[in-house]
PDB file of N, CA and C in Angstrom:
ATOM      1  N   UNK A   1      63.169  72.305 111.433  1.00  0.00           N
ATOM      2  CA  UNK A   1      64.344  71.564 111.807  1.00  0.00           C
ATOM      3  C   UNK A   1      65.101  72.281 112.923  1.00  0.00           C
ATOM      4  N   UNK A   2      65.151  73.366 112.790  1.00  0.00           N
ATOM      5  CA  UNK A   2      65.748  74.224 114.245  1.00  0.00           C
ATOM      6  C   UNK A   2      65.223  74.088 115.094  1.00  0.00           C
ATOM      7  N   UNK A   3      63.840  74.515 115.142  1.00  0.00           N
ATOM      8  CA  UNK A   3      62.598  74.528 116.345  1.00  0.00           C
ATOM      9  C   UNK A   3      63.298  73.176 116.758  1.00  0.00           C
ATOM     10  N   UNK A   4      63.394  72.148 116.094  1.00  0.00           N
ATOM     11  CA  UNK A   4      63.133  70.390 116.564  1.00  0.00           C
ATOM     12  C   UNK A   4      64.309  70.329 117.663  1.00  0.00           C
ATOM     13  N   UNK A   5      65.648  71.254 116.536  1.00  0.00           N
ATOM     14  CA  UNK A   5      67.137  71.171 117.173  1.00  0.00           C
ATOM     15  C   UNK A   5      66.990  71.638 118.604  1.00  0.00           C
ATOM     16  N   UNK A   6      66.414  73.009 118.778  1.00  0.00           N
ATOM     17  CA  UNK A   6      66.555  73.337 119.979  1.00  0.00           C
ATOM     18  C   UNK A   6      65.728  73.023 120.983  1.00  0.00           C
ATOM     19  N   UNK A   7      64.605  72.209 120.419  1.00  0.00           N
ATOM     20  CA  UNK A   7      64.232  71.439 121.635  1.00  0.00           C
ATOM     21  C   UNK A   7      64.205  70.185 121.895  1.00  0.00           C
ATOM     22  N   UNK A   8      65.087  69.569 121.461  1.00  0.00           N
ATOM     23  CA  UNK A   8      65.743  68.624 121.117  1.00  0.00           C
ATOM     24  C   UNK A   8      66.954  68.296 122.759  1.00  0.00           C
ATOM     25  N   UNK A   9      67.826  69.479 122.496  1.00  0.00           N
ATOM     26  CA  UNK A   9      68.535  70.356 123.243  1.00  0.00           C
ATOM     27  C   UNK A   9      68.568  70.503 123.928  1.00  0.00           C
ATOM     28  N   UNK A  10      67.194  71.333 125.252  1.00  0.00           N
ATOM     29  CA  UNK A  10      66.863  71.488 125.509  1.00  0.00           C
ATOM     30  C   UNK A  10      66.099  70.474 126.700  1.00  0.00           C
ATOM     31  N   UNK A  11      65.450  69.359 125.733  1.00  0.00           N
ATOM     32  CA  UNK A  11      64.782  68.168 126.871  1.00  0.00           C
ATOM     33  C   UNK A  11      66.424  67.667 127.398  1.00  0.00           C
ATOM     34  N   UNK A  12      67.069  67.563 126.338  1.00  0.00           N
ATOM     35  CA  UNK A  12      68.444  66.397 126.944  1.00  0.00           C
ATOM     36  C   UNK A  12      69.151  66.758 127.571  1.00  0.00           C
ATOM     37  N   UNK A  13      69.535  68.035 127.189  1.00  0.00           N
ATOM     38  CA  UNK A  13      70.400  68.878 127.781  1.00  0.00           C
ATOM     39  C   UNK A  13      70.572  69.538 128.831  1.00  0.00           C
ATOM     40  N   UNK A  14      69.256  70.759 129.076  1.00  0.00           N
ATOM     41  CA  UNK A  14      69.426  71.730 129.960  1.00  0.00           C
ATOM     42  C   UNK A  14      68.269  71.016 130.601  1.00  0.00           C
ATOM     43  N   UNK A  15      67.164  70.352 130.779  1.00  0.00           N
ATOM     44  CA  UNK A  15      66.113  70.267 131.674  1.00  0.00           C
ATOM     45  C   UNK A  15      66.369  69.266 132.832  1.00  0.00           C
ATOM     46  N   UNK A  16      68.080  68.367 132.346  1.00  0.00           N
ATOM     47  CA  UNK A  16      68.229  67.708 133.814  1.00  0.00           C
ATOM     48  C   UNK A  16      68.834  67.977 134.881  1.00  0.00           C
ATOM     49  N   UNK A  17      69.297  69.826 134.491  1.00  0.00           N
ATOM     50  CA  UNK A  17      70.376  70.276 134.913  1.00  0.00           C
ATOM     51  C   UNK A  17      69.549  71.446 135.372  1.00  0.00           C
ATOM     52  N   UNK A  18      68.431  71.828 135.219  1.00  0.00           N
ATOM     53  CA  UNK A  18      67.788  72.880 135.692  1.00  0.00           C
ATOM     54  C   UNK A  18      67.596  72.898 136.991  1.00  0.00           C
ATOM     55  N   UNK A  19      67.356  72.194 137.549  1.00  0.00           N
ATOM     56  CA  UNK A  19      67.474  72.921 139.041  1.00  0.00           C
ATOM     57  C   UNK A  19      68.967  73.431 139.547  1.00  0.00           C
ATOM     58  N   UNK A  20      70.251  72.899 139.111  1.00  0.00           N
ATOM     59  CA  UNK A  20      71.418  73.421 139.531  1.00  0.00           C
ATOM     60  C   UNK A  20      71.519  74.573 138.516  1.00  0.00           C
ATOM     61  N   UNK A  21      70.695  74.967 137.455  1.00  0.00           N
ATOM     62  CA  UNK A  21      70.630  76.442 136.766  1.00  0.00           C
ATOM     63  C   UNK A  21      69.934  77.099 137.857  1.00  0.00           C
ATOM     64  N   UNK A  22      68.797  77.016 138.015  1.00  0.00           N
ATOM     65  CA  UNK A  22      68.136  77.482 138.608  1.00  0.00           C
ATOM     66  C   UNK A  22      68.660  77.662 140.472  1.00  0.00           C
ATOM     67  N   UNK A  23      69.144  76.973 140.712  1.00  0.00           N
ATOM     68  CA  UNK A  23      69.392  77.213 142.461  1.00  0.00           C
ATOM     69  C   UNK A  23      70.457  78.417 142.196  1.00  0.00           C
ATOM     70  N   UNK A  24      71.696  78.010 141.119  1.00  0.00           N
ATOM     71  CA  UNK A  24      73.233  78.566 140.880  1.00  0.00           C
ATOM     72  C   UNK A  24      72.806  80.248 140.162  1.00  0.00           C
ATOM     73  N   UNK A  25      72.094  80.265 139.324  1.00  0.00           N
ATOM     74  CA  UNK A  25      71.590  81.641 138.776  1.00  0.00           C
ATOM     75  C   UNK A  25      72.604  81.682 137.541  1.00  0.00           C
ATOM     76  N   UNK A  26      73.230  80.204 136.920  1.00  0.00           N
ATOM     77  CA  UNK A  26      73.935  80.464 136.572  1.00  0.00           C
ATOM     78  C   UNK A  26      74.044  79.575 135.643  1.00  0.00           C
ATOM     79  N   UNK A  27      74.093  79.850 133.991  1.00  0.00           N
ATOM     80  CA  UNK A  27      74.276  78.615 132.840  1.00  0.00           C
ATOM     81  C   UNK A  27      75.100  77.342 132.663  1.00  0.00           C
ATOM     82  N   UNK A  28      75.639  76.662 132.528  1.00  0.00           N
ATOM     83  CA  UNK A  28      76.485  76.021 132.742  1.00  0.00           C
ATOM     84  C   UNK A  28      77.408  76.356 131.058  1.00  0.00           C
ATOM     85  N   UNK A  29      78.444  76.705 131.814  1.00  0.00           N
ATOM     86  CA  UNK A  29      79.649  76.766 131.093  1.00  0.00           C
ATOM     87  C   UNK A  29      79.697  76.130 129.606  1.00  0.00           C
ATOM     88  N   UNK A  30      79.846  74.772 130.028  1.00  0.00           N
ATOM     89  CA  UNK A  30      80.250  73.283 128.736  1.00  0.00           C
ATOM     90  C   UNK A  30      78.798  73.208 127.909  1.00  0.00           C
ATOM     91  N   UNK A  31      77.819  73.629 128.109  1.00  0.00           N
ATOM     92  CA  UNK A  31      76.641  73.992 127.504  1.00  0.00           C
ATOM     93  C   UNK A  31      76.679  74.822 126.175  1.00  0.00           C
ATOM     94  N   UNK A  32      78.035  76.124 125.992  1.00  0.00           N
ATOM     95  CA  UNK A  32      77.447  76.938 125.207  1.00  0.00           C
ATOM     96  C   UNK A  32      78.248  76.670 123.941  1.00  0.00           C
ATOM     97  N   UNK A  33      79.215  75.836 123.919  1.00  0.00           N
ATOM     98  CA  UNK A  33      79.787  75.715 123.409  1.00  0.00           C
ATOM     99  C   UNK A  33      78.974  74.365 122.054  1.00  0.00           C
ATOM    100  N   UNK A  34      77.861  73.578 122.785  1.00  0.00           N
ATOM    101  CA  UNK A  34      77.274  72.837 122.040  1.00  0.00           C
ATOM    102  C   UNK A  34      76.053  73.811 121.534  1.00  0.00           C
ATOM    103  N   UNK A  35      75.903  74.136 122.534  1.00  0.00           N
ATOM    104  CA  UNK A  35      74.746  75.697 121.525  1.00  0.00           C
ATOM    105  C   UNK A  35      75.498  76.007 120.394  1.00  0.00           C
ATOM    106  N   UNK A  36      76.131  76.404 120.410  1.00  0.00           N
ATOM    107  CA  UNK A  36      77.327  76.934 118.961  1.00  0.00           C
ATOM    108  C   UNK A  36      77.289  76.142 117.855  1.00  0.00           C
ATOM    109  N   UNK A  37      77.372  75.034 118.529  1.00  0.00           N
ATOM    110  CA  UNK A  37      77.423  73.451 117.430  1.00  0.00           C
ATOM    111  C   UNK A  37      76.092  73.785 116.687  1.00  0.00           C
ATOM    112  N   UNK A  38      74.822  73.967 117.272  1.00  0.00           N
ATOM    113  CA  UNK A  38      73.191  73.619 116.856  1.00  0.00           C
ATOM    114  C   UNK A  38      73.295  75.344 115.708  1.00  0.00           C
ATOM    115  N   UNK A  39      73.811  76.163 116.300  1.00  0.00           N
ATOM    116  CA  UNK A  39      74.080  77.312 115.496  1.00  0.00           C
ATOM    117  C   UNK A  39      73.077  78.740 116.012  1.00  0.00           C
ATOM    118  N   UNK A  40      72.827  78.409 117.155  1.00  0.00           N
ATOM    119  CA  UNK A  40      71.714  78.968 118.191  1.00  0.00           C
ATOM    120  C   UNK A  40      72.607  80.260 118.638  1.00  0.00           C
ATOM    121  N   UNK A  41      73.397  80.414 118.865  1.00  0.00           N
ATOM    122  CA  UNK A  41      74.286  81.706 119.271  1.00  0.00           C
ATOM    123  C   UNK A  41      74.781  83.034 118.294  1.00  0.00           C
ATOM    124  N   UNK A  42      74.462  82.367 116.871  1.00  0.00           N
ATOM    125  CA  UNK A  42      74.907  83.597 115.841  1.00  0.00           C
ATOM    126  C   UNK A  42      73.905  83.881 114.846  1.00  0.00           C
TER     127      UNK A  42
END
C-alpha cells in the first residue's frame, strides 16, 4: 500500500513537473508538504 502510495505520487505529481525539477535543480516547495500527508518524510 505505500509502494502503491508513492507511486501513485509520483506519476501525478512529480513526473509532470520534472523537467522544471530538473532544469531548476530544485524540488518544488508545495510538494512536501503532501509528501507529509502520504507519511513519506518521517
Amino acid at each position: 500500500m505505500i509502494r502503491d502510495s508513492g507511486a501513485g505520487f509520483a506519476v501525478d505529481k512529480i513526473s509532470p513537473r520534472a523537467g522544471e525539477i530538473d532544469s531548476s535543480s530544485q524540488f518544488p516547495r508545495d510538494l512536501w508538504p503532501q509528501m507529509g500527508d502520504l507519511g513519506v518524510l518521517a
